[in-house]
C-alpha atoms as a PDB file:
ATOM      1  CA  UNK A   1     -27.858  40.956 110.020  1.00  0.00           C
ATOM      2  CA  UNK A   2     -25.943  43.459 107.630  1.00  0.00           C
ATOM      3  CA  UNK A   3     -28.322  41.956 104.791  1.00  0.00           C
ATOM      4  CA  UNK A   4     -31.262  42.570 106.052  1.00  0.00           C
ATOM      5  CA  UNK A   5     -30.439  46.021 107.047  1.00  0.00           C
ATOM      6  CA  UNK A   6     -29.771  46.735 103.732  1.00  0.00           C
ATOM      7  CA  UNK A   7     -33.237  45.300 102.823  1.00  0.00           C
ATOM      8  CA  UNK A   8     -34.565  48.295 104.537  1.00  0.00           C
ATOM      9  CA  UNK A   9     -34.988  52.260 104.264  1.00  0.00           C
ATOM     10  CA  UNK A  10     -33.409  55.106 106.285  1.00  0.00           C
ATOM     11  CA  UNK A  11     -36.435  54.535 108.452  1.00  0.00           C
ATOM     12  CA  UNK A  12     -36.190  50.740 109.299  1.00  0.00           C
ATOM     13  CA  UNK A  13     -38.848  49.953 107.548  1.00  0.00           C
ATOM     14  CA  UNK A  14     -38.740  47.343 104.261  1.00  0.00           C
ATOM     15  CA  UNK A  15     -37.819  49.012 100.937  1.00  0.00           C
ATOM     16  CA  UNK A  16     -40.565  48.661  98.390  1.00  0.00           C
ATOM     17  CA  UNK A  17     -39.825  46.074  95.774  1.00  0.00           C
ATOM     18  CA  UNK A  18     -40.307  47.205  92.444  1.00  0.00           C
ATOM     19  CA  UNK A  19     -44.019  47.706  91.543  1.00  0.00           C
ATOM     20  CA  UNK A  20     -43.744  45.223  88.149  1.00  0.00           C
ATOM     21  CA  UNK A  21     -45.629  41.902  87.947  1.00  0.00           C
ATOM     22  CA  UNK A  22     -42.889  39.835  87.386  1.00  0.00           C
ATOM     23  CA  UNK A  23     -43.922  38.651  83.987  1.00  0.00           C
ATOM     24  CA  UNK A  24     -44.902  42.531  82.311  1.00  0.00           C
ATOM     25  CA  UNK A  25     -42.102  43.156  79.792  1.00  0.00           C
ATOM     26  CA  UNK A  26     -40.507  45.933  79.949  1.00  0.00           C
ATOM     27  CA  UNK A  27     -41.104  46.786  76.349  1.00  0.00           C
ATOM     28  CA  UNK A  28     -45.046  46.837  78.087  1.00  0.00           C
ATOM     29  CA  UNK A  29     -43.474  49.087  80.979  1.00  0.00           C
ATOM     30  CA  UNK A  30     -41.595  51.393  79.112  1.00  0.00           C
ATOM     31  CA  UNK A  31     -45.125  51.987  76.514  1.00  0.00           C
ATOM     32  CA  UNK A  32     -47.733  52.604  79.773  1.00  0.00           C
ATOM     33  CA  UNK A  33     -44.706  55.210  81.410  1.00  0.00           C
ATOM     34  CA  UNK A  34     -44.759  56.826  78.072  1.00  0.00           C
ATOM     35  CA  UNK A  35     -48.249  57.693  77.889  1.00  0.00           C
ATOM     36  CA  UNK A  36     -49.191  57.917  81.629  1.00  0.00           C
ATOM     37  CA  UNK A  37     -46.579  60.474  81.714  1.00  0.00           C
ATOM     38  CA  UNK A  38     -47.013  62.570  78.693  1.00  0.00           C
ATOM     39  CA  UNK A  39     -50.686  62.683  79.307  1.00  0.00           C
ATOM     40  CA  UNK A  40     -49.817  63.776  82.835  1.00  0.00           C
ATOM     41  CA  UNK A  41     -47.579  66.556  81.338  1.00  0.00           C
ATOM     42  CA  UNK A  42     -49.632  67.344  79.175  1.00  0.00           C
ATOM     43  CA  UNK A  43     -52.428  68.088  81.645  1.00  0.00           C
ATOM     44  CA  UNK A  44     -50.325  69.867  83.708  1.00  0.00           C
ATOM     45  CA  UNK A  45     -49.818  72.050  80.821  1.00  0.00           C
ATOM     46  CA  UNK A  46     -53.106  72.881  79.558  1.00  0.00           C
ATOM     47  CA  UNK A  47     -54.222  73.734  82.881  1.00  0.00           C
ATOM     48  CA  UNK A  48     -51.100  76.312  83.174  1.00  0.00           C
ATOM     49  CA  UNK A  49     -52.149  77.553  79.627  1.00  0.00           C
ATOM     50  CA  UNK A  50     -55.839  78.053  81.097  1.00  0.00           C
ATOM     51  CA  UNK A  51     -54.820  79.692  83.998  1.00  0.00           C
ATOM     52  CA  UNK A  52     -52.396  82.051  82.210  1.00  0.00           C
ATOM     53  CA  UNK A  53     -55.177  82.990  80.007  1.00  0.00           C
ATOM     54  CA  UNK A  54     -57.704  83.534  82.400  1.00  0.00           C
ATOM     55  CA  UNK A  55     -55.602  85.806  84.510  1.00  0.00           C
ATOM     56  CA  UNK A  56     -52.389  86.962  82.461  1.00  0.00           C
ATOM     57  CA  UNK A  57     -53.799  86.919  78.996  1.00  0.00           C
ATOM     58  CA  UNK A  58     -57.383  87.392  79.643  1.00  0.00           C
ATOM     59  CA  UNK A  59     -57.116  91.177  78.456  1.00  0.00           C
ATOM     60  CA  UNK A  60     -54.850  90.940  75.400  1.00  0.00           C
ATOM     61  CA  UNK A  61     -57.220  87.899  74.144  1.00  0.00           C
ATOM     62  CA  UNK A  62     -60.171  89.458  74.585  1.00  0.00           C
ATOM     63  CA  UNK A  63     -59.111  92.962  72.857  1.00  0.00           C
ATOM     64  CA  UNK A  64     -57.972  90.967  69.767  1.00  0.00           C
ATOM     65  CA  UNK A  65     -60.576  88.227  69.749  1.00  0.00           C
ATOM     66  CA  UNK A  66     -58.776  85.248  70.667  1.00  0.00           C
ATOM     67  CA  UNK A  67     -60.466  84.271  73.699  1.00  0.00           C
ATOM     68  CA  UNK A  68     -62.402  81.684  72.156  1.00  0.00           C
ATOM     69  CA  UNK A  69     -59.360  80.270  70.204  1.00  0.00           C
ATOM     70  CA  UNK A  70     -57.349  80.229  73.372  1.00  0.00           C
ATOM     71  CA  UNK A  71     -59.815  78.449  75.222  1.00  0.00           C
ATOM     72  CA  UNK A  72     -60.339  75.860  72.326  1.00  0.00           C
ATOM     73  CA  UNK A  73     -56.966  75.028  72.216  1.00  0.00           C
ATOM     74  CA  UNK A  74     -56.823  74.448  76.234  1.00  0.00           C
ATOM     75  CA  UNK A  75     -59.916  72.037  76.222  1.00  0.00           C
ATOM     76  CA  UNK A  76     -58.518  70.259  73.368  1.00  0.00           C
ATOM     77  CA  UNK A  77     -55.357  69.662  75.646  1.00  0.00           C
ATOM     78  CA  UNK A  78     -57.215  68.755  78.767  1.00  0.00           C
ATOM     79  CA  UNK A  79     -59.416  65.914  77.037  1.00  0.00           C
ATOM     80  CA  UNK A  80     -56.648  64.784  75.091  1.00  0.00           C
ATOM     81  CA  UNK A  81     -54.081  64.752  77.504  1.00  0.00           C
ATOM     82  CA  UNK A  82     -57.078  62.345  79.658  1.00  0.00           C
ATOM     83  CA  UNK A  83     -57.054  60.062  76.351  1.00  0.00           C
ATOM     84  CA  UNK A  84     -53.293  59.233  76.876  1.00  0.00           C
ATOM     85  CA  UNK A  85     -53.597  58.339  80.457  1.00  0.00           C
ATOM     86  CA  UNK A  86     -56.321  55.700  79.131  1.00  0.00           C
ATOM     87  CA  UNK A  87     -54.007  55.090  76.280  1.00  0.00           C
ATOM     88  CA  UNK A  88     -51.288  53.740  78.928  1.00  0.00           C
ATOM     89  CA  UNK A  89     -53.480  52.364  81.414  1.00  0.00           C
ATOM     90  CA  UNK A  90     -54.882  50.124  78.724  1.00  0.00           C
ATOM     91  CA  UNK A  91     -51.812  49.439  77.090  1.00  0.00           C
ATOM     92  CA  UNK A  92     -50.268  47.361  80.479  1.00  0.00           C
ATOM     93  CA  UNK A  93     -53.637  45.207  80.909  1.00  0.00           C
ATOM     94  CA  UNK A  94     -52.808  41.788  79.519  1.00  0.00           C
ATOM     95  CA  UNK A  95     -56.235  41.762  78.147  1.00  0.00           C
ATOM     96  CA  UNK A  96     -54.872  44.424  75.816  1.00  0.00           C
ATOM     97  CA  UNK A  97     -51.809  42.301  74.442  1.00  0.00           C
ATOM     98  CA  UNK A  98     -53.339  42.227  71.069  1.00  0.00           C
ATOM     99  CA  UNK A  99     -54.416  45.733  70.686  1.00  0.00           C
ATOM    100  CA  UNK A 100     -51.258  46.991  71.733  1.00  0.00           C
ATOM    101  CA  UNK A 101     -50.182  48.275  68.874  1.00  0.00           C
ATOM    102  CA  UNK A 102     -53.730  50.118  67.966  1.00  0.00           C
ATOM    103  CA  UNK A 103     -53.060  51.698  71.352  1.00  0.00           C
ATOM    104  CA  UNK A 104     -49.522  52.866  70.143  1.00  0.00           C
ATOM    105  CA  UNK A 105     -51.131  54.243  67.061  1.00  0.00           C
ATOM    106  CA  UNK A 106     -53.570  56.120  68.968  1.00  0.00           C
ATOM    107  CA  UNK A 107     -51.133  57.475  71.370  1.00  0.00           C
ATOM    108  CA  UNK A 108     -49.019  59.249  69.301  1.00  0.00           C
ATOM    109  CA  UNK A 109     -52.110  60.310  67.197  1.00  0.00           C
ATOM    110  CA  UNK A 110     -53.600  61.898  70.170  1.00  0.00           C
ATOM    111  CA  UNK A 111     -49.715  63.461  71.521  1.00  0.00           C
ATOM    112  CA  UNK A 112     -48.841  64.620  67.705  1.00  0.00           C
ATOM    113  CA  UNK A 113     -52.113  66.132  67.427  1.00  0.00           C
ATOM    114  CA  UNK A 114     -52.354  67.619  70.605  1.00  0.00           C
ATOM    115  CA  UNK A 115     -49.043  69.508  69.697  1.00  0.00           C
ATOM    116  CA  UNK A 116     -50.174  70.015  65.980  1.00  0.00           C
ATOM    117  CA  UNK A 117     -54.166  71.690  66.848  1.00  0.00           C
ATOM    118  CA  UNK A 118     -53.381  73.228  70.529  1.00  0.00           C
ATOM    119  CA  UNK A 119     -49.894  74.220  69.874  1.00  0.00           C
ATOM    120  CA  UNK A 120     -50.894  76.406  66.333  1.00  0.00           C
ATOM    121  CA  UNK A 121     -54.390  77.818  67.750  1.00  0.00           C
ATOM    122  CA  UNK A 122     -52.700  78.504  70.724  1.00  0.00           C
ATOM    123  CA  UNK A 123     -49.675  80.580  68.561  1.00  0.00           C
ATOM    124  CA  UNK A 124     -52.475  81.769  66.252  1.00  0.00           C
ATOM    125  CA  UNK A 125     -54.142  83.303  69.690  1.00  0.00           C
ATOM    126  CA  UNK A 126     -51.572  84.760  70.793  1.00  0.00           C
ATOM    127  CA  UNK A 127     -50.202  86.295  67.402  1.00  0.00           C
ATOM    128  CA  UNK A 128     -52.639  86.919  65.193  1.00  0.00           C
ATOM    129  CA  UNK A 129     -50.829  85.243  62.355  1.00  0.00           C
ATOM    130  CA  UNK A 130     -53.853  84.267  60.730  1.00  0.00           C
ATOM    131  CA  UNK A 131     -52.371  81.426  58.098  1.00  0.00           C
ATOM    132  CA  UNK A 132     -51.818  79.231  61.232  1.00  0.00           C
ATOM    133  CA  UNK A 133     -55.485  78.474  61.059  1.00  0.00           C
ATOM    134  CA  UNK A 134     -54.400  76.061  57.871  1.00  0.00           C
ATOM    135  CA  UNK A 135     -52.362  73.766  59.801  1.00  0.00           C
ATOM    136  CA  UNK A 136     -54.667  73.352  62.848  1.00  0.00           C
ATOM    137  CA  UNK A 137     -57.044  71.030  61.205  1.00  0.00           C
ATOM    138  CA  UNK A 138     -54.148  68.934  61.061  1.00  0.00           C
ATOM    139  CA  UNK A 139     -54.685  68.351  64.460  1.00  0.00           C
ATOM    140  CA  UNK A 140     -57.758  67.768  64.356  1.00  0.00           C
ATOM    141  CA  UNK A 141     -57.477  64.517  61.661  1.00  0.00           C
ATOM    142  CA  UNK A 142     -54.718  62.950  64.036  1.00  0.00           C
ATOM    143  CA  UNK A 143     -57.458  63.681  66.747  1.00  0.00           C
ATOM    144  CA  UNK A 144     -60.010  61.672  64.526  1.00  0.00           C
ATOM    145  CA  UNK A 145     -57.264  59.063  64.095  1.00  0.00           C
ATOM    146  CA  UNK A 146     -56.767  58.562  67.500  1.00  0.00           C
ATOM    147  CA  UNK A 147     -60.070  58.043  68.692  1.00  0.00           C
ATOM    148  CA  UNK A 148     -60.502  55.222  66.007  1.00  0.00           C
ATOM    149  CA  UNK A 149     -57.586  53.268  66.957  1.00  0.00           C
ATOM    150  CA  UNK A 150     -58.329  53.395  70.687  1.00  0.00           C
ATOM    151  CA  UNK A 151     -62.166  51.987  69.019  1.00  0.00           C
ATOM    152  CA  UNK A 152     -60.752  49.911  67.388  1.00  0.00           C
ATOM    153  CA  UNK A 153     -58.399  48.809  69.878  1.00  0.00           C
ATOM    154  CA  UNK A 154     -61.012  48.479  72.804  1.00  0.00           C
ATOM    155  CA  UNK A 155     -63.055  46.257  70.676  1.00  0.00           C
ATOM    156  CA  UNK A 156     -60.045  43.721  70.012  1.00  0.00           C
ATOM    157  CA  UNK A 157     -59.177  44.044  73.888  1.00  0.00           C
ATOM    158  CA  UNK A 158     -59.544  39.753  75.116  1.00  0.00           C
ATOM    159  CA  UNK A 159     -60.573  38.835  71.129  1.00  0.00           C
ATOM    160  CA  UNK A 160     -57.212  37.451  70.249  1.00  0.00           C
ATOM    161  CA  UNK A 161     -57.692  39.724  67.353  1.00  0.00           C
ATOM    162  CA  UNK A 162     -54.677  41.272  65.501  1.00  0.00           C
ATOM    163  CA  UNK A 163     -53.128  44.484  65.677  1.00  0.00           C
ATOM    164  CA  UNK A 164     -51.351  46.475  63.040  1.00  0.00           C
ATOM    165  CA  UNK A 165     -47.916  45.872  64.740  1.00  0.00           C
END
């Protein structure tokens, strides 16, 4: 009796097993977490950014002609920040076992360059500091990068193809 009431919750009922297929290593685990939640944070983030500059910033960007940049630099977060949660939905499908490490690749192409283009044009919005400008485009090649690997990794999805790992 005292073992299966430790089988259950506070409120009687089961406790949830683990939701794991028993045969996804956690190496697989630990890579979906990592993307599902940093896209997930970062989505949360660029729709805080957009709000604050809608509402808090909406004057001081508009009087020094940074709207646009600000809002760039949001969208660029939102669709990016969508790309990771594919990124780590595909990377726990077993179809995707030899792709995996395309889908790395174009993980931390898409988080890097998130950081690298929306971090700087959002700084460069919000301060003027016009050399900043040079470094976004940065972003923007990791961006490129991204998007090929997750190509290239969708098409070797179930081919038995290799992966740069």
């Amino acid at each position: 009796m005292a073992e299966e009431s430790a089988r259950r919750n506070s409120t009687g009922l089961p406790r949830a097993s683990p939701a794991r297929h028993p045969s996804t290593p956690p190496v697989i685990l630990a890579s979906m977490k990592l993307w599902i939640l940093s896209g997930a944070l970062l989505g949360g983030l660029a729709v805080a950014m957009g709000s604050f500059g809608a509402h808090g910033l909406k004057a001081a960007l508009e009087a020094s002609g940074q709207a646009a940049n600000w809002e760039t630099a949001v969208r660029y977060a939102v669709f990016h920040a969508l790309a990771l949660l594919v990124v780590g939905l595909l990377s726990g499908m077993p179809q995707a076992a030899g792709a995996r490490g395309w889908l790395t690749v174009s993980g931390w192409s898409f988080l890097v360059g998130t950081a690298i283009f929306s971090g700087f044009l959002g700084v460069l919005a919000l301060t003027g500091t016009r050399w900043l400008g040079a470094i976004v485009p940065i972003g923007g090649v990791l961006f490129l990068m991204g998007w090929a690997c997750l190509a290239i990794a969708g098409w070797s999805c179930g081919s038995g193809q290799t992966d740069p790992s």
